[in-house]
Protein backbone atom coordinates (compact mmCIF):
# COMPACT_ATOMS: atom_id res chain seq x y z
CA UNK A 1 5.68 6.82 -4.71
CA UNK A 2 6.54 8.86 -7.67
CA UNK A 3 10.15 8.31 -9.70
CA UNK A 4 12.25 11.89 -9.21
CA UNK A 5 13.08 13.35 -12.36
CA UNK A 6 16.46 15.11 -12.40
CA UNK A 7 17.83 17.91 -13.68
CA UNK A 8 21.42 18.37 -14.69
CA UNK A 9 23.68 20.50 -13.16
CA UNK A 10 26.48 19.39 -15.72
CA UNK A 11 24.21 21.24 -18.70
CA UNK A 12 23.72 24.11 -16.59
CA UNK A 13 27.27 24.73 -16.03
CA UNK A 14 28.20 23.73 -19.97
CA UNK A 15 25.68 26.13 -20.74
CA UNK A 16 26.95 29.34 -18.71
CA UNK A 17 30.41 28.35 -20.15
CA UNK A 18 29.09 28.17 -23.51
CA UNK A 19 27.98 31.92 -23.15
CA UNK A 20 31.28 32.97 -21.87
CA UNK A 21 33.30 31.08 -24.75
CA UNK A 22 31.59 32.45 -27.25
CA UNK A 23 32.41 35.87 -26.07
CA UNK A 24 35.96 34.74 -26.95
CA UNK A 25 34.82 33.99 -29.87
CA UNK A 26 31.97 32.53 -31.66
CA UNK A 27 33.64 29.75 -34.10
CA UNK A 28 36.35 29.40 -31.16
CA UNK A 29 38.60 26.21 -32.47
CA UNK A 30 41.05 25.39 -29.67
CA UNK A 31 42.52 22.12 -31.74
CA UNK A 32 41.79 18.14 -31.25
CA UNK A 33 38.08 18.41 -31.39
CA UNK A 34 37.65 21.32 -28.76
CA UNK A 35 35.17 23.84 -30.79
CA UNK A 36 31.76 26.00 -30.15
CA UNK A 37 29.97 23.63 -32.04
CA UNK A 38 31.16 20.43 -30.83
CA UNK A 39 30.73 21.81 -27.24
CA UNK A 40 27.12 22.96 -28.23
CA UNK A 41 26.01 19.75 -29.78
CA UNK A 42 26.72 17.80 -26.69
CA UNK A 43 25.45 20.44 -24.35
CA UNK A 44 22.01 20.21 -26.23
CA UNK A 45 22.61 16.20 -26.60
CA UNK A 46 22.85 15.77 -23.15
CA UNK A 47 19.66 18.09 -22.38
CA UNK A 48 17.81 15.93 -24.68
CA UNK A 49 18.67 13.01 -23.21
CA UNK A 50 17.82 14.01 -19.62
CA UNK A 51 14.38 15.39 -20.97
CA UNK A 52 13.57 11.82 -22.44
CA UNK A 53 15.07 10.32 -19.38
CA UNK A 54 12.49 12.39 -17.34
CA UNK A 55 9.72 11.48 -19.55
CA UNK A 56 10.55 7.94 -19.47
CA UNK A 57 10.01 8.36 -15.65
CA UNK A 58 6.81 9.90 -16.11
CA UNK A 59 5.57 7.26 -18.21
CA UNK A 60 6.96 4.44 -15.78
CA UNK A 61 5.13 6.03 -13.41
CA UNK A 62 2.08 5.98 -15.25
CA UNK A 63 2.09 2.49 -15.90
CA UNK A 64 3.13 1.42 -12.34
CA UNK A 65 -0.05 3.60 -11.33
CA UNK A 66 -2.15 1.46 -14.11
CA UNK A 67 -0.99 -2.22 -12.77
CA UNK A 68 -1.42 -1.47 -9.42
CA UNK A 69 -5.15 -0.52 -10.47
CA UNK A 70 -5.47 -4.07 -12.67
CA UNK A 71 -4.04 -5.82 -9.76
CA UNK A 72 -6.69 -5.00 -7.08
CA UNK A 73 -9.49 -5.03 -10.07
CA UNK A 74 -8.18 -8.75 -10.80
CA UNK A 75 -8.20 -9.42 -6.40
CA UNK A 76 -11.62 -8.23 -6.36
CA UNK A 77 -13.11 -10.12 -9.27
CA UNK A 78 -11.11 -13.37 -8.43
CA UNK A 79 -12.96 -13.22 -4.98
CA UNK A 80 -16.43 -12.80 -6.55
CA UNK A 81 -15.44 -15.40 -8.98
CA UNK A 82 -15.16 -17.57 -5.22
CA UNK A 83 -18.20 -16.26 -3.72
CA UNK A 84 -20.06 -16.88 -6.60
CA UNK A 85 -19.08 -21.03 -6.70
CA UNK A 86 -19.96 -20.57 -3.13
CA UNK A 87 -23.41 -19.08 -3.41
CA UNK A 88 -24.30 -21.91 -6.79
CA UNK A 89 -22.90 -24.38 -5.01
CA UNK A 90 -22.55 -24.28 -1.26
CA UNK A 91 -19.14 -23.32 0.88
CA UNK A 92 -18.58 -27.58 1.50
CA UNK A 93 -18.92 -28.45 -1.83
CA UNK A 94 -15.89 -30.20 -4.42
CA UNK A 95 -16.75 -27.32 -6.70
CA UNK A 96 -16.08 -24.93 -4.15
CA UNK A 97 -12.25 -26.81 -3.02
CA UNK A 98 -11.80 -26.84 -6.83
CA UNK A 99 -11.94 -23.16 -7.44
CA UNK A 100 -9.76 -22.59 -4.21
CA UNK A 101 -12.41 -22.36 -1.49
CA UNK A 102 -11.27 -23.69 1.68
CA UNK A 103 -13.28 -26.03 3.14
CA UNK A 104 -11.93 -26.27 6.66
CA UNK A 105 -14.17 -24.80 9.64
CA UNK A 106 -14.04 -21.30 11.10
CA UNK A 107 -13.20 -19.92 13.86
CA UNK A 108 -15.73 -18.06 15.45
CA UNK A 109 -15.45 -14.59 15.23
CA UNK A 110 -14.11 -12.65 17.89
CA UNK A 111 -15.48 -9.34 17.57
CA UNK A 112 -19.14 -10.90 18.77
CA UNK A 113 -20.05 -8.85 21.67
CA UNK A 114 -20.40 -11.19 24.49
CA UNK A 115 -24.01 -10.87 26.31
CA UNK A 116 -24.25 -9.31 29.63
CA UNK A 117 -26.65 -10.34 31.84
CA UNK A 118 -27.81 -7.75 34.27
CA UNK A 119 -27.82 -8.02 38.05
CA UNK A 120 -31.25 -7.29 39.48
CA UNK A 121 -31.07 -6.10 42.54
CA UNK A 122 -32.09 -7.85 45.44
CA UNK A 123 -34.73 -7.13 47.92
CA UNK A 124 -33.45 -7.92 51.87
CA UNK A 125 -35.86 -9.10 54.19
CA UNK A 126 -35.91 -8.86 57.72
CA UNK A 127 -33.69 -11.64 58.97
CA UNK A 128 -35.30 -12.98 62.59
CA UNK A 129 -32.76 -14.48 64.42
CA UNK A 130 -32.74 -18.44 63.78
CA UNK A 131 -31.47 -20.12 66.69
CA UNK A 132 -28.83 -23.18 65.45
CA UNK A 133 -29.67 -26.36 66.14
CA UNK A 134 -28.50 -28.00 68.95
CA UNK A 135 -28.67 -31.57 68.42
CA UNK A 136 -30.31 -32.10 72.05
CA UNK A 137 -27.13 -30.47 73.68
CA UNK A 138 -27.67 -27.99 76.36
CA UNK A 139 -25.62 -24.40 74.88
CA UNK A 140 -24.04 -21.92 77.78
């Protein structure tokens, strides 16, 4: 997400004015402060301003660009810093717990893929006929 810089509308307007007063007359001095010059220094004031106020912007967004870089450098190195302990000194070791390791057991993954044993198919023999046992008893 980039910071909008902004324009100003205000100078825009001041400066069209500016145009038109001066057509009046260039050292126009309409009394208590209201003059060409004093309306052209704060025109160009205010443009100045918003021009360091977009470059301010620019740079913020520079920087927030640069920290977000450090931060996932510093994530990335702090969990090789971990798997290194691990690999020196073993995943159930006090070293390990002492540089943050967790020591507690897993869960077994889930994405496995269970094994599928296949169905072979059968052969059918020829089934005689069985006669059921009677226990001595006459059947009708």
């Amino acid at each position: 997400m980039s910071f909008k810089t902004r324009g100003s509308a205000a100078v825009d307007k001041a400066q069209r004015r500016l145009a038109l007063l001066k057509s009046i007359d260039e050292n126009l001095n309409l009394g208590h402060g209201l003059t060409i010059e004093a309306y052209s220094r704060l025109i160009n004031n205010t443009r100045a301003m918003v021009e360091a106020h977009n470059t301010l912007l620019s740079n913020l967004d520079e920087s927030r660009k640069a920290v977000i870089q450090m931060d996932k450098e510093l994530s990335e190195l702090s969990e090789r810093m971990l798997s290194g302990v691990a690999t020196v000194y073993g995943r159930n070791s006090i070293e390990y717990s002492k540089a943050g390791g967790s020591n507690r057991k897993r869960k077994p993954s889930t994405s496995q893929v269970p094994v599928v044993a296949e169905a072979l198919p059968t052969q059918s023999a020829p089934t005689a006929s069985i006669p059921e046992p009677t226990n001595g008893r006459v059947k009708n």
